[in-house]
N, C-alpha and C. Protein backbone atom coordinates (compact mmCIF):
# COMPACT_ATOMS: atom_id res chain seq x y z
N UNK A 1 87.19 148.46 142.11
CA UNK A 1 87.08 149.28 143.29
C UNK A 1 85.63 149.56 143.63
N UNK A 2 85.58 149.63 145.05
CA UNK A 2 83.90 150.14 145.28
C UNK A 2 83.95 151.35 145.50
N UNK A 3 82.31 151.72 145.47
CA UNK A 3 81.45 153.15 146.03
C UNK A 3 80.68 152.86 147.32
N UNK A 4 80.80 153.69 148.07
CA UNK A 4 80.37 153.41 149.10
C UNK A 4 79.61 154.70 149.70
N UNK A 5 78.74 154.37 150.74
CA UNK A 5 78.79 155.91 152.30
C UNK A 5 77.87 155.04 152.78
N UNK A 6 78.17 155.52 154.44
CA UNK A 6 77.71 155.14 155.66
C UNK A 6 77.05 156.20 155.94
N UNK A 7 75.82 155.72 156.42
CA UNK A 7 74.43 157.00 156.69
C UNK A 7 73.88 156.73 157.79
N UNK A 8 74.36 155.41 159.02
CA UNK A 8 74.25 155.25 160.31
C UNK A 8 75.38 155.40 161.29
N UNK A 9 75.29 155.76 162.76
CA UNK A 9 76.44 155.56 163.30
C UNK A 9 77.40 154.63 163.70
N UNK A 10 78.23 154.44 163.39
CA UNK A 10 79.64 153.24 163.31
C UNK A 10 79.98 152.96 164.36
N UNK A 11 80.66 152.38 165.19
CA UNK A 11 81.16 152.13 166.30
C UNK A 11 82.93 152.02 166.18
N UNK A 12 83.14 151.48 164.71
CA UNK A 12 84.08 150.83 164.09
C UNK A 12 84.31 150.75 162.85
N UNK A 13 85.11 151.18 162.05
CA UNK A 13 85.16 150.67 160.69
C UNK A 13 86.43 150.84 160.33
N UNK A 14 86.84 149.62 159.44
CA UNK A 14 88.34 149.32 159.03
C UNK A 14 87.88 148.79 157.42
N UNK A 15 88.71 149.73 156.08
CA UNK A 15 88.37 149.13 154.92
C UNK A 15 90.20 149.05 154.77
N UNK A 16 90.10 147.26 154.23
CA UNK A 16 90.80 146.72 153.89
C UNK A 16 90.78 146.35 152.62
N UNK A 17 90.02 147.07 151.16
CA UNK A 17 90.00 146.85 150.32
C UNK A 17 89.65 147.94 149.65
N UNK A 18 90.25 148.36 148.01
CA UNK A 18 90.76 149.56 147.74
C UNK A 18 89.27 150.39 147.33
N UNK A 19 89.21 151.24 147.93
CA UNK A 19 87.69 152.22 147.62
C UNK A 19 87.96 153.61 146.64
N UNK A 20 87.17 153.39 145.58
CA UNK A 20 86.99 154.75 144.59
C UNK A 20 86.76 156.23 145.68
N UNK A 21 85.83 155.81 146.14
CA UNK A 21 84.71 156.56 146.61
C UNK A 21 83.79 156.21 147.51
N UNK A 22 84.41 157.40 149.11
CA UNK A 22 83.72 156.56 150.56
C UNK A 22 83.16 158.36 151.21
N UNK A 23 81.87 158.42 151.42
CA UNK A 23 81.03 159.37 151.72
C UNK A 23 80.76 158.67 153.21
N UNK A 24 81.04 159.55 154.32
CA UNK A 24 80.37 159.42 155.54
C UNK A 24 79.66 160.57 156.24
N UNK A 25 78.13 160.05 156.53
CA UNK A 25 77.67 160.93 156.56
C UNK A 25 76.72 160.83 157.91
N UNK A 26 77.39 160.45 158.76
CA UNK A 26 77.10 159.11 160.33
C UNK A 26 78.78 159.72 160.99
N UNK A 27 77.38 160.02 162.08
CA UNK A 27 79.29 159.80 163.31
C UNK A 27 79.61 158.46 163.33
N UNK A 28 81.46 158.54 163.27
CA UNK A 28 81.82 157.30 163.42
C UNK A 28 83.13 157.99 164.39
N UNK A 29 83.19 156.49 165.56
CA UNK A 29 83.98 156.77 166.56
C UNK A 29 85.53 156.27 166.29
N UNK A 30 85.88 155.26 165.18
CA UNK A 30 87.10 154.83 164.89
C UNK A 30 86.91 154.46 163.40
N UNK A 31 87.89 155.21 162.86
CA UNK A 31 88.03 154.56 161.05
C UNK A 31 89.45 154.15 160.74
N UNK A 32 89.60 153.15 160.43
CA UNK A 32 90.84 152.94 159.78
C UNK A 32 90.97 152.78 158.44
N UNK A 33 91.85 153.30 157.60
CA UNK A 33 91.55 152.52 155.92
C UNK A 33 92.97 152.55 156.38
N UNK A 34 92.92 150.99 155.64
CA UNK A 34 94.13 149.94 155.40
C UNK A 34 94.55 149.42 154.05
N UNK A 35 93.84 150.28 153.32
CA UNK A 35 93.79 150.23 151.61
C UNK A 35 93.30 151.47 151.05
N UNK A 36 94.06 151.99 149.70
CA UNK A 36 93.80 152.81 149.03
C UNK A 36 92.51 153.26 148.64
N UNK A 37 92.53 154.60 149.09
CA UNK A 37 91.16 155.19 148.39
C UNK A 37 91.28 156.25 147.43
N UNK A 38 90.87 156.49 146.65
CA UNK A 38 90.72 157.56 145.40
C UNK A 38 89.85 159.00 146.52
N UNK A 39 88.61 158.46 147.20
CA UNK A 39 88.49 160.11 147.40
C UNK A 39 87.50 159.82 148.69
N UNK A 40 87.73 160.50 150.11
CA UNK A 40 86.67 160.37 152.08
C UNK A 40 86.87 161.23 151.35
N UNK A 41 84.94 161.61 151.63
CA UNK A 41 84.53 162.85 152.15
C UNK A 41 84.03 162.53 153.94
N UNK A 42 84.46 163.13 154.71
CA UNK A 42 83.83 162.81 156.07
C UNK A 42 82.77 164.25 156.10
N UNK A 43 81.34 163.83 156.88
CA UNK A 43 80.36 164.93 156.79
C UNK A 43 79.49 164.98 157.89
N UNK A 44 80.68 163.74 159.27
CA UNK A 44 79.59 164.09 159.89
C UNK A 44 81.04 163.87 161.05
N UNK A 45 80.85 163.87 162.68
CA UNK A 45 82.17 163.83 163.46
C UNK A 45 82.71 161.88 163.18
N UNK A 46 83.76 162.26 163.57
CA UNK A 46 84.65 160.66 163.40
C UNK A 46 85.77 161.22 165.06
N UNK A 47 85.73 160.67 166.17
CA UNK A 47 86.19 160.92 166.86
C UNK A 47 87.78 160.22 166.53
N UNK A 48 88.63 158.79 165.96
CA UNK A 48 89.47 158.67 165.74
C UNK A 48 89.78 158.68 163.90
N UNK A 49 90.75 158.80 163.49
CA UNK A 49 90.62 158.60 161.88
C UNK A 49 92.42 158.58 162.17
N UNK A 50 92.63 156.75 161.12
CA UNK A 50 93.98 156.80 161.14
C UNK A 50 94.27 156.10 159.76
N UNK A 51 95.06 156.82 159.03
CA UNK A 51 94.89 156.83 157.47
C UNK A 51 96.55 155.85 157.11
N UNK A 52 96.64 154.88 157.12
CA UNK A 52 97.50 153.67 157.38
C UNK A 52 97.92 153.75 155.71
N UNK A 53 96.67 153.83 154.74
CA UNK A 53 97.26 153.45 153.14
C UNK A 53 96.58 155.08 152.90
N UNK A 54 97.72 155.31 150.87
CA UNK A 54 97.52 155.95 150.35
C UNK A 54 95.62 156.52 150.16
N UNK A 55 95.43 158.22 150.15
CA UNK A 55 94.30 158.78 149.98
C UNK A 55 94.80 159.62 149.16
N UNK A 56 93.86 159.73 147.86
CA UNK A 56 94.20 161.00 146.60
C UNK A 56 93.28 162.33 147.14
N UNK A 57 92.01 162.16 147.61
CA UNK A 57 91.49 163.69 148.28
C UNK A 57 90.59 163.17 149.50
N UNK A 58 90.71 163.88 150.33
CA UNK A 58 90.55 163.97 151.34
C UNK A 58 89.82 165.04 152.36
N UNK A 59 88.51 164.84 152.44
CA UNK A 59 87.66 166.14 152.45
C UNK A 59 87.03 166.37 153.92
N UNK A 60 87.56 166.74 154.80
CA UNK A 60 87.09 167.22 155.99
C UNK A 60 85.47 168.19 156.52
N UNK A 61 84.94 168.07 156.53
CA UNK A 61 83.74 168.89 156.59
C UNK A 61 82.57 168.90 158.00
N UNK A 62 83.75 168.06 158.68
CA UNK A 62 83.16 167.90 160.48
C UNK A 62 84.37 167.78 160.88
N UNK A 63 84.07 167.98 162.47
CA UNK A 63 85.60 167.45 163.33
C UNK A 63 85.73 165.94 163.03
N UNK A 64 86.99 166.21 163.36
CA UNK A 64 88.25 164.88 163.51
C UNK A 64 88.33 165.22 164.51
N UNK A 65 88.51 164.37 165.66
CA UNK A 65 89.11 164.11 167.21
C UNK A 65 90.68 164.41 167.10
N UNK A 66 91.19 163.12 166.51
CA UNK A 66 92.12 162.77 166.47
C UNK A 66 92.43 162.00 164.84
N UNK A 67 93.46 162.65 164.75
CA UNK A 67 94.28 161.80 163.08
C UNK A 67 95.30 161.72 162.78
N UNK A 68 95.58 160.37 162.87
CA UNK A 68 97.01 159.92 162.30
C UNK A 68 97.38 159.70 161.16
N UNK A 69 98.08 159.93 160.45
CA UNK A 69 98.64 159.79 159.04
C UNK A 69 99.65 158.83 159.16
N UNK A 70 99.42 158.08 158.49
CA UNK A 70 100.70 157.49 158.44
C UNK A 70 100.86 156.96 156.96
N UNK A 71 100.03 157.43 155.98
CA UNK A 71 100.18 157.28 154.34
C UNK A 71 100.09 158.35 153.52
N UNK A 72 100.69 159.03 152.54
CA UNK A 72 100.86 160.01 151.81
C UNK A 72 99.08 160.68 151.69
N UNK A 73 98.90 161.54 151.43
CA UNK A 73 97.24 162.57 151.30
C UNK A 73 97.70 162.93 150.12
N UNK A 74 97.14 163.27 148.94
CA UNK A 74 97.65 163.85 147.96
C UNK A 74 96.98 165.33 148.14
N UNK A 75 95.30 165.74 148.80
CA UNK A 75 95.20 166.70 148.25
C UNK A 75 93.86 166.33 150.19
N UNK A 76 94.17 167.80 150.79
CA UNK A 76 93.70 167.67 151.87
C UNK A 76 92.38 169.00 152.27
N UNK A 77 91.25 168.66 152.44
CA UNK A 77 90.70 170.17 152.11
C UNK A 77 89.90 170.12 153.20
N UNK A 78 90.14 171.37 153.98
CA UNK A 78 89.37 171.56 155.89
C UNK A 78 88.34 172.66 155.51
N UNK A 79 87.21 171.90 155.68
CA UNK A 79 85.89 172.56 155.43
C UNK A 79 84.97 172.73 156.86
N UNK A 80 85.76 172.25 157.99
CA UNK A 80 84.94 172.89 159.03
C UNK A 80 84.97 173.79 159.93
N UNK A 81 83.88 174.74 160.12
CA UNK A 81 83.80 175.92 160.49
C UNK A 81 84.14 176.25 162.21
């Protein structure tokens, strides 16, 4: 599994391969994960976020626009003010 974070702004991003650990810290305007992750922290805005495969934590700490679930969250934590 990889480690990852994005520290520029995205236009797009789709991970199709299973991530430990994904830190974003860059507006991003569309995210999809299409494969399991162990632990998003999002830390900066993500105007779409649509969570297709399993996430064990899941850390909110900017707006979400919009979010679809459509895979189990095990543990969901809203840190923005």
């Amino acid at each position: 599994m990889a480690t990852g974070s994005c520290q520029a702004p995205v236009q797009a991003l789709t991970l199709r391969a299973p991530v430990q650990a994904l830190a974003l810290r860059a507006p991003v305007q569309a995210l999809t994960l299409r494969a399991p992750v162990q632990a998003l922290t999002l830390r900066a805005p993500v105007q779409a976020l649509a969570l297709r495969a399993p996430v064990q934590a899941l850390t909110l700490r900017a707006p979400v626009q919009a979010l679809t679930l459509r895979a189990p969250v095990q543990a969901l934590a809203l840190e923005v003010a």
